[in-house]
C-alpha atoms as a PDB file:
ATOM      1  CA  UNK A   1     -10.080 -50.700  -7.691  1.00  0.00           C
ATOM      2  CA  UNK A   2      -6.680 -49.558  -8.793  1.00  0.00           C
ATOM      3  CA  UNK A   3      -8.145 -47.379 -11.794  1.00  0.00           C
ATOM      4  CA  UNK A   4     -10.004 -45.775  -9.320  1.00  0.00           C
ATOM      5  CA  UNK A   5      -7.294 -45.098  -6.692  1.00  0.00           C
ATOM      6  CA  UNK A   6      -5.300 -43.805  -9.732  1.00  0.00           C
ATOM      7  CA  UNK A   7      -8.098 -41.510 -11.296  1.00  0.00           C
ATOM      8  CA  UNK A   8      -8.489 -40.289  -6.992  1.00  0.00           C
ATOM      9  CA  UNK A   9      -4.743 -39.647  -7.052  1.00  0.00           C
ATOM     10  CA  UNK A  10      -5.068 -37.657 -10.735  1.00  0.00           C
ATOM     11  CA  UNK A  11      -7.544 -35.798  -9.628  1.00  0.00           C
ATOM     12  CA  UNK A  12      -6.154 -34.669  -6.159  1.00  0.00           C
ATOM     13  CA  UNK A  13      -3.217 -33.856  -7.791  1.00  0.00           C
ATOM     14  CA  UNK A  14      -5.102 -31.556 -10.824  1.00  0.00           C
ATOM     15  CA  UNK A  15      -6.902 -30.167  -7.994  1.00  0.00           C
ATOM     16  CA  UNK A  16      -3.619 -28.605  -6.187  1.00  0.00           C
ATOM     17  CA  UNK A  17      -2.175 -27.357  -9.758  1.00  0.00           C
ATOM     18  CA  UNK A  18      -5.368 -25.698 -10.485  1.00  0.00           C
ATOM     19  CA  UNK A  19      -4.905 -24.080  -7.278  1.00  0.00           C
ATOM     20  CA  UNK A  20      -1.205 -23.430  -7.235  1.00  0.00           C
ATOM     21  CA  UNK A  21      -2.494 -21.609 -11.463  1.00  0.00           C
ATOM     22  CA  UNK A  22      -0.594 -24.007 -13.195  1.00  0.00           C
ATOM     23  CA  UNK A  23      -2.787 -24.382 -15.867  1.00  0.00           C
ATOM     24  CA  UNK A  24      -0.328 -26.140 -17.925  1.00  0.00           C
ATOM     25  CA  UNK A  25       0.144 -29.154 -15.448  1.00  0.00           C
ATOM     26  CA  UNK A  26      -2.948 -29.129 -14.416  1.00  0.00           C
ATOM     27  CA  UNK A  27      -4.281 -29.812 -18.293  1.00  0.00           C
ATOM     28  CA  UNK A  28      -1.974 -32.754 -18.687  1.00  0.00           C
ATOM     29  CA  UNK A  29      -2.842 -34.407 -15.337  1.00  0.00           C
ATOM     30  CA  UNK A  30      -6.805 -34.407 -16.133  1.00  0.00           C
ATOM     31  CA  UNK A  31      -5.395 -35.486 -19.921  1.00  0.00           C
ATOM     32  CA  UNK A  32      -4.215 -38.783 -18.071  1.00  0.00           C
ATOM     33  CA  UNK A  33      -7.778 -38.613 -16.253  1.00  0.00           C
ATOM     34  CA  UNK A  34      -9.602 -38.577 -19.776  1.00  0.00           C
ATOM     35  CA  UNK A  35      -7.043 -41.659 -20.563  1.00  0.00           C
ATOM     36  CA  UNK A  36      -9.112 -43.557 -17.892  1.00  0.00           C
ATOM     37  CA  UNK A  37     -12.089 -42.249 -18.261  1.00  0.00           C
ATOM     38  CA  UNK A  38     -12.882 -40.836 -21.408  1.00  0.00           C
ATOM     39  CA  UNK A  39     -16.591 -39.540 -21.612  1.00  0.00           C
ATOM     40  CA  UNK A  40     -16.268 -38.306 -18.034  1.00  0.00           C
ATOM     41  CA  UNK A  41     -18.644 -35.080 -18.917  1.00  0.00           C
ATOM     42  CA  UNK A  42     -16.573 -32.951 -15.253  1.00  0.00           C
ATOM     43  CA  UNK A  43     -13.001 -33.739 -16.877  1.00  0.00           C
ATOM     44  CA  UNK A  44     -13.966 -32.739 -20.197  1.00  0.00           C
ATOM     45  CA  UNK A  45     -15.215 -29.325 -18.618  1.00  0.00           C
ATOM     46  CA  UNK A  46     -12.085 -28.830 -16.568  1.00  0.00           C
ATOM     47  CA  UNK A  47     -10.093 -30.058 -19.842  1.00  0.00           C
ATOM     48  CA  UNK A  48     -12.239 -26.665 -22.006  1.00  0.00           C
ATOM     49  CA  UNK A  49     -11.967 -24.246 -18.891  1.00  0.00           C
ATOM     50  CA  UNK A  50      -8.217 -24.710 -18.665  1.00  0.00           C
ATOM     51  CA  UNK A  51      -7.564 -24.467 -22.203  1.00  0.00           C
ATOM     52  CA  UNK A  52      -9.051 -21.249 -22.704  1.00  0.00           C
ATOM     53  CA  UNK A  53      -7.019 -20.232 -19.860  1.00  0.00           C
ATOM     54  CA  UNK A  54      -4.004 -20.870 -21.468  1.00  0.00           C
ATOM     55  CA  UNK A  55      -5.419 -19.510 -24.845  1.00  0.00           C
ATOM     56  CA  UNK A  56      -5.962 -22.744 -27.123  1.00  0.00           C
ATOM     57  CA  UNK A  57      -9.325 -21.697 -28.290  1.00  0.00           C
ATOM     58  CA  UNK A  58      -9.786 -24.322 -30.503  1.00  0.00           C
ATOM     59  CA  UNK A  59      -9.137 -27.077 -28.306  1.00  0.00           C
ATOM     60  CA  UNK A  60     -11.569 -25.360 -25.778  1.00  0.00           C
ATOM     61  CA  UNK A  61     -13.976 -25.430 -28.159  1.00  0.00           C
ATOM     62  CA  UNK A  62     -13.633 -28.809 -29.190  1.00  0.00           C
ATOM     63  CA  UNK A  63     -14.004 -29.685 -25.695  1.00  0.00           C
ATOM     64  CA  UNK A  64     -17.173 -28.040 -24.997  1.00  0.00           C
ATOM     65  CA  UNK A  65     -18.598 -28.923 -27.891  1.00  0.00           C
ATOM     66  CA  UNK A  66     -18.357 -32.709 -26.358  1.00  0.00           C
ATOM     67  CA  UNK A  67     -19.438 -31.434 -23.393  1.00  0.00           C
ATOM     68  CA  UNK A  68     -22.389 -29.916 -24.652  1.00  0.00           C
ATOM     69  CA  UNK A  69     -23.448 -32.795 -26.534  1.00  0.00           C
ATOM     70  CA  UNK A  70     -22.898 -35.190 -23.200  1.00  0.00           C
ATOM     71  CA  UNK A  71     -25.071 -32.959 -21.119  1.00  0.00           C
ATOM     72  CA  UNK A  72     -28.026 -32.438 -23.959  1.00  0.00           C
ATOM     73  CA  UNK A  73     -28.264 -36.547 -23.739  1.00  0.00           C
ATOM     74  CA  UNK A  74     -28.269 -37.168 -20.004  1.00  0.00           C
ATOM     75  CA  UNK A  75     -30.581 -34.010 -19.236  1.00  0.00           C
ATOM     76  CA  UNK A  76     -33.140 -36.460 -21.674  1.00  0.00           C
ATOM     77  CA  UNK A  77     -33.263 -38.463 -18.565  1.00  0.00           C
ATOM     78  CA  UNK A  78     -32.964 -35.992 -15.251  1.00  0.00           C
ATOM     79  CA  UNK A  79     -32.507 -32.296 -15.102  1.00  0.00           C
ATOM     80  CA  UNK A  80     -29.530 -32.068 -12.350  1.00  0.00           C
ATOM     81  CA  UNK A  81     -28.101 -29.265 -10.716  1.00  0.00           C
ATOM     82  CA  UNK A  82     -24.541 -30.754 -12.471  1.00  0.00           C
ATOM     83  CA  UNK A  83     -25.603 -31.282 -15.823  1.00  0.00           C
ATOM     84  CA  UNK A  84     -27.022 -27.881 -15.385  1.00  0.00           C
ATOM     85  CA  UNK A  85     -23.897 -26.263 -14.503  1.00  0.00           C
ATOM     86  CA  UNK A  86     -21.649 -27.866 -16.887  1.00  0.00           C
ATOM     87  CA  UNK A  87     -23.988 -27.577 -19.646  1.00  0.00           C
ATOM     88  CA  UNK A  88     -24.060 -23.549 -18.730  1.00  0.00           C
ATOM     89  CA  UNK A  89     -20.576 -23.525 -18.448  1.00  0.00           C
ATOM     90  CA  UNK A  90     -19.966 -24.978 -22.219  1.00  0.00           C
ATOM     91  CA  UNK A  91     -22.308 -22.383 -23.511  1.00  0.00           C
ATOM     92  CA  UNK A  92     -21.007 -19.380 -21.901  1.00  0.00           C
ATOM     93  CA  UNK A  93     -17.775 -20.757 -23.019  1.00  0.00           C
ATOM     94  CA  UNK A  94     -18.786 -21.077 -26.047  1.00  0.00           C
ATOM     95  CA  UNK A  95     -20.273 -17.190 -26.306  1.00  0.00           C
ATOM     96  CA  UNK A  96     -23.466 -18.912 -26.770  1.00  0.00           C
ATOM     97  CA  UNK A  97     -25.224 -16.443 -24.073  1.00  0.00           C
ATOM     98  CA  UNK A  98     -28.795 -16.565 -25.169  1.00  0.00           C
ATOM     99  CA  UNK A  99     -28.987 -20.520 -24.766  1.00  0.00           C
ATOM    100  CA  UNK A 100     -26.665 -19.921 -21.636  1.00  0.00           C
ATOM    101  CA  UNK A 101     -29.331 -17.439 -19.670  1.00  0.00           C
ATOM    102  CA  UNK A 102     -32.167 -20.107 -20.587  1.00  0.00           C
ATOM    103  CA  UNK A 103     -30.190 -22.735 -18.431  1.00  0.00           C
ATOM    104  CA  UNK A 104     -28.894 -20.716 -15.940  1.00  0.00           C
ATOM    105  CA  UNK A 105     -32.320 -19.281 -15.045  1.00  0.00           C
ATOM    106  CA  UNK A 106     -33.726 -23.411 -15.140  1.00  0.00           C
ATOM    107  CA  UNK A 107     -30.561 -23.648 -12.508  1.00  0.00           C
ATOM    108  CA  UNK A 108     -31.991 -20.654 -10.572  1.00  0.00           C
ATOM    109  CA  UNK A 109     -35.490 -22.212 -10.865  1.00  0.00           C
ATOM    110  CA  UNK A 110     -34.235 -25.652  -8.711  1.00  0.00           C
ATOM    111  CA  UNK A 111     -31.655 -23.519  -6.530  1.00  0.00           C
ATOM    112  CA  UNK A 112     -32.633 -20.506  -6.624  1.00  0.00           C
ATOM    113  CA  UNK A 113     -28.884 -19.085  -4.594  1.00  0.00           C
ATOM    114  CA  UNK A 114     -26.915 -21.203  -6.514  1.00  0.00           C
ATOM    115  CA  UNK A 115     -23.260 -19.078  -6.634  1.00  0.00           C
ATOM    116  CA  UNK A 116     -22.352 -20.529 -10.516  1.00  0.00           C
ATOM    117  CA  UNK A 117     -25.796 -19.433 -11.546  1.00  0.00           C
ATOM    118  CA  UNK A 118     -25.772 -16.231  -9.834  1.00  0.00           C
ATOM    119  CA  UNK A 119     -22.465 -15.363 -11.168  1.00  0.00           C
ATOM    120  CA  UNK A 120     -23.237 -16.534 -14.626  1.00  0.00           C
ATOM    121  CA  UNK A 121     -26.578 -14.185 -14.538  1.00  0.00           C
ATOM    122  CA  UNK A 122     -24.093 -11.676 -13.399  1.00  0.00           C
ATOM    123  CA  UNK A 123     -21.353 -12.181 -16.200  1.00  0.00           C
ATOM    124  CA  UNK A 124     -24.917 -12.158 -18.696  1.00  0.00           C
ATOM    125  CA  UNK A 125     -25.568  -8.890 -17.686  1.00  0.00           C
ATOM    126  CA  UNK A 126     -22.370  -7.614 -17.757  1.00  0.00           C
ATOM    127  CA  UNK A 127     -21.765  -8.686 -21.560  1.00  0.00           C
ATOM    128  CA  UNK A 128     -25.319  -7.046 -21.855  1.00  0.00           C
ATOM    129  CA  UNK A 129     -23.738  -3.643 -20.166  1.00  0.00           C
ATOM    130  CA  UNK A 130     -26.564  -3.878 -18.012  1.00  0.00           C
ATOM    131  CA  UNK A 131     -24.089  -3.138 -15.049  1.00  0.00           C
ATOM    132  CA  UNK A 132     -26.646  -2.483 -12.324  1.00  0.00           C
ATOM    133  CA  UNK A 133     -28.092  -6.005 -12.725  1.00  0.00           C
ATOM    134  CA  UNK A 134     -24.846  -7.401 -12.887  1.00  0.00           C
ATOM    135  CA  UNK A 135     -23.801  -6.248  -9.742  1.00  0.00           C
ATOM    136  CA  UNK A 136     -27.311  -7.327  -7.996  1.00  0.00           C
ATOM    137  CA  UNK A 137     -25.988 -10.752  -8.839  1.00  0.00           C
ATOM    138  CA  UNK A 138     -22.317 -10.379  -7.755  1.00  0.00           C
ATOM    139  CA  UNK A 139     -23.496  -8.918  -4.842  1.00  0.00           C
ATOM    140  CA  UNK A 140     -25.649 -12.203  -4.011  1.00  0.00           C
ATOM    141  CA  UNK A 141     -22.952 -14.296  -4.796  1.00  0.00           C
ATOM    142  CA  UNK A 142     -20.417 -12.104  -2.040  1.00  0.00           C
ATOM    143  CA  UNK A 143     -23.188 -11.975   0.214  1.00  0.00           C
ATOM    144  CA  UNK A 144     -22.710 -16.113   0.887  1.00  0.00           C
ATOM    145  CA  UNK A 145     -19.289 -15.777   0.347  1.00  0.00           C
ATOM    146  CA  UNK A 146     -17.122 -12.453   0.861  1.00  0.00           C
ATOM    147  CA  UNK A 147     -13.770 -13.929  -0.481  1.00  0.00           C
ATOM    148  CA  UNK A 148     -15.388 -15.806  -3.784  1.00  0.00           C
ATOM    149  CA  UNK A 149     -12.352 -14.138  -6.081  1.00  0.00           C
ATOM    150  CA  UNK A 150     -14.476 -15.014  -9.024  1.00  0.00           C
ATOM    151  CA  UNK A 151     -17.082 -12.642  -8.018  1.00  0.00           C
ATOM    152  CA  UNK A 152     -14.588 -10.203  -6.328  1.00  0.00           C
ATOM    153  CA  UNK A 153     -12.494  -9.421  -9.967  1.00  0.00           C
ATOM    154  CA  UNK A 154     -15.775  -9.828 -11.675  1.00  0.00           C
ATOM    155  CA  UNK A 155     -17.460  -6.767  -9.626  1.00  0.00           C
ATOM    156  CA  UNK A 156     -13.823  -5.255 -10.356  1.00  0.00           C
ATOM    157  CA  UNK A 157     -14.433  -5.514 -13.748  1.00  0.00           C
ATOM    158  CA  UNK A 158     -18.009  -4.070 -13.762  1.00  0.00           C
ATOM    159  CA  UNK A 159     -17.058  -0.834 -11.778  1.00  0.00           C
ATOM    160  CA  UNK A 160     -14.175  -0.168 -14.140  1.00  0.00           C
ATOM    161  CA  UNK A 161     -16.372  -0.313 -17.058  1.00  0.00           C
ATOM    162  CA  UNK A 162     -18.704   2.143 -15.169  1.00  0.00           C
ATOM    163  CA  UNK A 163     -15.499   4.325 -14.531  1.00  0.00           C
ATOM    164  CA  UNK A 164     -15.515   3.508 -11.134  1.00  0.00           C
ATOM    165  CA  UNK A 165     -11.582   3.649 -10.901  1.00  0.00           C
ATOM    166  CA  UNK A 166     -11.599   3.882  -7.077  1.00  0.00           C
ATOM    167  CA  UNK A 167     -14.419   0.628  -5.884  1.00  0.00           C
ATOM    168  CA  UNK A 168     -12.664  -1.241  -8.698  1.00  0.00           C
ATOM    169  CA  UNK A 169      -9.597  -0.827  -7.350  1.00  0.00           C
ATOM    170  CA  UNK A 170     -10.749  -2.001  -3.708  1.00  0.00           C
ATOM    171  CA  UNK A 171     -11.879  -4.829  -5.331  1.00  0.00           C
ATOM    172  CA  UNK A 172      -8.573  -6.115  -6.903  1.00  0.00           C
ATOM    173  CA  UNK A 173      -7.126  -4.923  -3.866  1.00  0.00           C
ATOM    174  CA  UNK A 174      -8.879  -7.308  -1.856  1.00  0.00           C
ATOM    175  CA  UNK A 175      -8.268 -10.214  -3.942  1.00  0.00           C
ATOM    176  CA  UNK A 176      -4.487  -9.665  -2.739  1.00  0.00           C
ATOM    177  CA  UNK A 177      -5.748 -10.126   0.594  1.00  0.00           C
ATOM    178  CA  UNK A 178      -6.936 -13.614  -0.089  1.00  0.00           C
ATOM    179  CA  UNK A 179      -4.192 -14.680  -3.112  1.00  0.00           C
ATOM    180  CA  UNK A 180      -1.166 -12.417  -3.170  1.00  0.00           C
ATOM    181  CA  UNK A 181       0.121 -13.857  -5.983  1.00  0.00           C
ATOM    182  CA  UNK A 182      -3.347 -13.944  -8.324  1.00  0.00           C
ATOM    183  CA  UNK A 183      -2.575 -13.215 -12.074  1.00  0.00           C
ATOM    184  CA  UNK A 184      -6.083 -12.095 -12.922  1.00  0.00           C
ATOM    185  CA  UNK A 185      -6.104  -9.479 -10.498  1.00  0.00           C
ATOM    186  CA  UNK A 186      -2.815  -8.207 -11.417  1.00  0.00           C
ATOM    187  CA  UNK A 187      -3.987  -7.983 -14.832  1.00  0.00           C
ATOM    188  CA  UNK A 188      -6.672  -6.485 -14.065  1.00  0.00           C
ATOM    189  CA  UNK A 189      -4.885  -3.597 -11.815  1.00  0.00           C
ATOM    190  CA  UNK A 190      -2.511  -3.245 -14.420  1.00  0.00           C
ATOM    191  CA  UNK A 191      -5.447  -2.960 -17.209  1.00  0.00           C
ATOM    192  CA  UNK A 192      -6.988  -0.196 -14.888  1.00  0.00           C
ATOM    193  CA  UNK A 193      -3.701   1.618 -13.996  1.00  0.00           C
ATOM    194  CA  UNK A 194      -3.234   2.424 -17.817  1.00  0.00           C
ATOM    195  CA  UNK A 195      -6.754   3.395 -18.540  1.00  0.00           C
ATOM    196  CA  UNK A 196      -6.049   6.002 -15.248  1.00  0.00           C
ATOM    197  CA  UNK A 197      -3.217   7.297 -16.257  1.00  0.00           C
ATOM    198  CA  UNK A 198      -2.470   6.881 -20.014  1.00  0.00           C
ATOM    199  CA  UNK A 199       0.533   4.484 -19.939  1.00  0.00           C
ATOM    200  CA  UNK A 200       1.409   1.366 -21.450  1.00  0.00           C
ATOM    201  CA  UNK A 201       3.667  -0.465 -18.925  1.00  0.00           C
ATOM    202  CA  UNK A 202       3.126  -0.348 -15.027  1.00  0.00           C
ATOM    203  CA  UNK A 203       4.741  -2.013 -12.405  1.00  0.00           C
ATOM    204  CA  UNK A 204       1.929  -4.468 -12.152  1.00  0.00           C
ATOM    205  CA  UNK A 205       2.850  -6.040 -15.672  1.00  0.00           C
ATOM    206  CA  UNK A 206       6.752  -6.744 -14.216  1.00  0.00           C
ATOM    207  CA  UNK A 207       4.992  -8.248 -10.677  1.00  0.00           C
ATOM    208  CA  UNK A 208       3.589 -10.755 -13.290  1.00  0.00           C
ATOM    209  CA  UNK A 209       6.813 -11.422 -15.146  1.00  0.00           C
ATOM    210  CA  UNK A 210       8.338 -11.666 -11.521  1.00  0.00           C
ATOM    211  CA  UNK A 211       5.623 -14.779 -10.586  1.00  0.00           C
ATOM    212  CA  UNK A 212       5.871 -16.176 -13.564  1.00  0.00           C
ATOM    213  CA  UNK A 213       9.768 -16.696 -13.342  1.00  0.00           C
ATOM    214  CA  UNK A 214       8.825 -17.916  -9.343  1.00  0.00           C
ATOM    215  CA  UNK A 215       6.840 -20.195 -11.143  1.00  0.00           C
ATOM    216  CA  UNK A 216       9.573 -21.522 -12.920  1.00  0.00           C
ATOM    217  CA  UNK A 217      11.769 -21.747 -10.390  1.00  0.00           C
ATOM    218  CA  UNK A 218      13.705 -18.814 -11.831  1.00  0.00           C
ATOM    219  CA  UNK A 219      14.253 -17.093  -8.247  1.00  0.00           C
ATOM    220  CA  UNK A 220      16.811 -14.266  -9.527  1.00  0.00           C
ATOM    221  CA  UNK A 221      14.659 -13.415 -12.571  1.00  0.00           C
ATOM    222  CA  UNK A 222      11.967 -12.864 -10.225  1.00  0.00           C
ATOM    223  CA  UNK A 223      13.532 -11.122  -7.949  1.00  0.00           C
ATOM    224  CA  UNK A 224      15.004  -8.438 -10.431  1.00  0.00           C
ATOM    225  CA  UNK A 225      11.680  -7.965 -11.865  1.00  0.00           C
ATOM    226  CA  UNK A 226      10.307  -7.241  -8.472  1.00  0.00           C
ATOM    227  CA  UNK A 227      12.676  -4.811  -7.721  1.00  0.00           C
ATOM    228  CA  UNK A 228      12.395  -3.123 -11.635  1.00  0.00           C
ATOM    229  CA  UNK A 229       8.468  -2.604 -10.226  1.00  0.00           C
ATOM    230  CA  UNK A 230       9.505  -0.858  -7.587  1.00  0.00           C
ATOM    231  CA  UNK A 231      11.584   1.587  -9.020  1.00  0.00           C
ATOM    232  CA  UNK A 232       8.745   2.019 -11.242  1.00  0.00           C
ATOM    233  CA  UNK A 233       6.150   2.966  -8.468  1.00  0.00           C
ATOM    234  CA  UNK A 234       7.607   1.434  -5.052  1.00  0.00           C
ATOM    235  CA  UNK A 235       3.838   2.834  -3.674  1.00  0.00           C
ATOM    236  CA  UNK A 236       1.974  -0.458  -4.272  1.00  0.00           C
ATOM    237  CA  UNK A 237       1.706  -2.728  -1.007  1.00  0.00           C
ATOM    238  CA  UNK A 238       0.722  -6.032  -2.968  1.00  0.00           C
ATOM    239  CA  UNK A 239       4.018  -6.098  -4.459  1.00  0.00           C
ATOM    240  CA  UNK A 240       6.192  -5.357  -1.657  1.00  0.00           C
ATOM    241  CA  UNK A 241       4.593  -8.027   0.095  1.00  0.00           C
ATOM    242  CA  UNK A 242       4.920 -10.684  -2.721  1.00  0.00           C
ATOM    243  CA  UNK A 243       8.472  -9.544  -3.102  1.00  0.00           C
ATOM    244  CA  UNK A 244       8.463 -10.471   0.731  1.00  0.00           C
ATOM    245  CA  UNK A 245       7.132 -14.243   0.179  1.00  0.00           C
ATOM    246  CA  UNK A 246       9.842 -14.358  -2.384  1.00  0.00           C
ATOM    247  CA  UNK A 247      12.467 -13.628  -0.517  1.00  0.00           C
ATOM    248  CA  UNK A 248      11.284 -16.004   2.398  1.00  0.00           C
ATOM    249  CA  UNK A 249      11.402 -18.770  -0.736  1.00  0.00           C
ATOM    250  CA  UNK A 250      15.242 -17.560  -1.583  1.00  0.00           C
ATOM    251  CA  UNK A 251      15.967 -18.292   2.317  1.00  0.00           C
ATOM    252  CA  UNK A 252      16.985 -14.153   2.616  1.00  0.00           C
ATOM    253  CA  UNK A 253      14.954 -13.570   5.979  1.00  0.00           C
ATOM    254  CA  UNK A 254      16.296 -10.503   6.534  1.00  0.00           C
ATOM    255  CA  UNK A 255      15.118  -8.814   2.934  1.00  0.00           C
ATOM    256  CA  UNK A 256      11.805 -10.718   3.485  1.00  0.00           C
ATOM    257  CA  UNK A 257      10.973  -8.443   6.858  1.00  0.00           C
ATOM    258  CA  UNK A 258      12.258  -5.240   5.175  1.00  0.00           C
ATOM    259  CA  UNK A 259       9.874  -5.637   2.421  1.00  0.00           C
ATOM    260  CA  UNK A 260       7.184  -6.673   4.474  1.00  0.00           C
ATOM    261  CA  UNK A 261       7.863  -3.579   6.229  1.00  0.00           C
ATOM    262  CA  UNK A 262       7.277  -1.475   3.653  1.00  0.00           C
ATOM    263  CA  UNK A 263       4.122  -3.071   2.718  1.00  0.00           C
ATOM    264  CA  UNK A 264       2.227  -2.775   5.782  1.00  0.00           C
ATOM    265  CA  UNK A 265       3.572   1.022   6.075  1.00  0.00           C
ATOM    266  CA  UNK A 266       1.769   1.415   3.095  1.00  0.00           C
ATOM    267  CA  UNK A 267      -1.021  -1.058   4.241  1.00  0.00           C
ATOM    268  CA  UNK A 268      -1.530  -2.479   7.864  1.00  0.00           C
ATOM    269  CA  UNK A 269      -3.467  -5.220   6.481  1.00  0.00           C
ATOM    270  CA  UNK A 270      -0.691  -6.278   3.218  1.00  0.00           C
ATOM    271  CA  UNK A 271      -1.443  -9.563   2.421  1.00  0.00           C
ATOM    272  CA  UNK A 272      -4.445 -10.062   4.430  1.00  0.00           C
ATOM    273  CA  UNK A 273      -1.825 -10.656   7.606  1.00  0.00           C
ATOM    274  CA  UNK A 274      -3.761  -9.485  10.872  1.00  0.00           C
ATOM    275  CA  UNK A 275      -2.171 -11.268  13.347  1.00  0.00           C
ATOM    276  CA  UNK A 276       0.894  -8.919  12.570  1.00  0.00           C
ATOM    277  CA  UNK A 277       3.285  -9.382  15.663  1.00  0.00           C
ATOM    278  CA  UNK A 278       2.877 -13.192  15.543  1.00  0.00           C
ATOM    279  CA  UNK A 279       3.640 -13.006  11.977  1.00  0.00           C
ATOM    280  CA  UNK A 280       6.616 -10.703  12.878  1.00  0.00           C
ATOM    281  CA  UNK A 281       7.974 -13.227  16.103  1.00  0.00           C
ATOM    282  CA  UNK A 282       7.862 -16.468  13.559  1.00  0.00           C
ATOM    283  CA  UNK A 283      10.312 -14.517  10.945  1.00  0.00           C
ATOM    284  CA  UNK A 284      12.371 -13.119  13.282  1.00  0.00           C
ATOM    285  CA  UNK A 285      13.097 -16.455  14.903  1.00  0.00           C
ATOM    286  CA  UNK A 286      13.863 -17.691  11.581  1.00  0.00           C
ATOM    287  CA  UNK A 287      16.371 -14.903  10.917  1.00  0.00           C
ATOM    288  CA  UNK A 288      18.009 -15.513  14.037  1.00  0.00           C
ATOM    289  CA  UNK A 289      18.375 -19.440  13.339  1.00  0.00           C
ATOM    290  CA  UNK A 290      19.348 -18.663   9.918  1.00  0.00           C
ATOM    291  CA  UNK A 291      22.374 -16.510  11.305  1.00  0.00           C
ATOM    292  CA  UNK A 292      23.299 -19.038  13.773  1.00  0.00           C
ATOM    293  CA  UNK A 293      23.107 -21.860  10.909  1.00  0.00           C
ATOM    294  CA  UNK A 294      25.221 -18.919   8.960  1.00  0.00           C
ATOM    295  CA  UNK A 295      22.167 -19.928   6.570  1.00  0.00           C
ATOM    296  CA  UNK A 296      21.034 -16.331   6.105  1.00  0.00           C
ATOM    297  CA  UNK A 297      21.638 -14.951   2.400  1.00  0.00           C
ATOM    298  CA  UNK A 298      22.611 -11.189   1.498  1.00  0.00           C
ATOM    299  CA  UNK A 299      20.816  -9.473  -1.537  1.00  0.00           C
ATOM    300  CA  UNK A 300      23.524  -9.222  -4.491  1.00  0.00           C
END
């Protein structure tokens, strides 16, 4: 009973860092996981994913090679919908796409909407160039699920390979709605800013260094590199607004409105906000508080 409580706890708390993207904590909390439970075929997945992610290849592949192996021994029993996935997962991973489609389309063949195996089929096609295809499945996958970010920086991806500048840009642009702060679709705006217009540093590239210092803690790193992007181009709403959620974090009310300002001038739906005078009432309350409190905090 208590390894289980713990391994519930681990798990829980993997879960948030893998939503809050940090990768690094996350890996070391489903490490302690593996401690527990070491042939635990879902940790060993989450172990390869997030290792990729934060580029130690040969760990990853390590990791789905186990992975692999586990699934090819249990599907000798029962062909699941999990073992499926996982096993699909490893292979794709592993650039392995042939063996990949083979098992995806057996996962199609029991669930025929399944969003992994859609998405996969999608990501097939893509590495295939067949971009039509691969949007047929993306599309399928949004269809069930609008704000799937997966799908939505995937389809990103696709119409910027078909020089779509303009949809693939919507795309990323949406993603802010959901996850102001997401790293992949910075990248990828950034990736499709210089393929647009011939540079090789945009502000998008110093809205990442600005997160990443947020992620440390580093508040004034971040905030200088947020306001280095916007001298840069100050006509991009996603970073006024994150500059906004940043400032909230420093406790500077006041700069946190003006920047929010500016994004929904340039965007009346920044940051997905639509309930904007609600939104507007809450901060200005604060601000007032905060300058009762003498609380409020000046920009240098």
């Amino acid at each position: 009973m208590f390894f289980k409580d713990k391994m519930e706890k681990l798990l829980e708390k993997a879960g948030k860092e893998v939503k809050n993207q940090q990768y690094a904590k996350a890996r070391n909390t489903y490490l302690e996981c593996l401690a527990i439970k070491p042939n635990d075929i879902r940790i060993l997945n989450n172990l390869a994913q997030l290792s990729d992610m934060l580029g130690d290849t040969d760990k990853a592949r390590g990791y789905n090679e186990i992975v692999l192996k586990e699934c090819d021994e249990q599907l000798k029993y029962e062909k699941t919908e999990q073992l499926l996935i996982l096993k699909s997962n490893a292979l794709v991973s592993l650039k392995r796409n042939d063996d990949a489609i083979r098992v995806i389309d057996d996962l199609l063949e029991i669930s025929p909407d399944h969003p992994l195996g859609l998405f996969h089929k999608a990501q097939y096609f893509e590495l295939k160039e067949e971009y039509g295809k691969s949007l047929e499945y993306i599309n399928r996958v949004l269809k069930e699920d609008c704000t799937n970010i997966p799908a939505l920086l995937s389809k990103g991806r696709v119409f910027c390979r078909m020089n779509d500048f303009k949809r693939a840009e919507n795309c990323y642009n949406f993603v802010f709605k959901i996850e102001t702060k997401n790293k992949a679709a910075i990248n990828l705006k950034s990736a499709l800013i210089k393929r647009q217009m011939n540079v090789t540093t945009t502000p998008h590239d110093l809205m990442l260094e600005a997160i990443e210092s947020w992620d440390d803690n580093d508040f004034k790193t971040a905030e200088s590199n947020f306001k280095k992007a916007l001298e840069m181009d100050s006509g991009y709403d996603e970073i006024w607004f994150a500059q906004g959620e940043l400032f909230i974090r420093m406790g500077k009310i006041a700069d946190a409105i003006n920047s929010f300002d500016k994004a929904f001038e340039l965007n009346p739906l920044s940051g997905g906000i639509s309930k904007k005078k609600e939104f507007y009432k809450l901060l200005n309350r604060m601000l007032k508080i905060n300058k009762f409190l003498g609380y409020e905090k000046k920009s240098d």
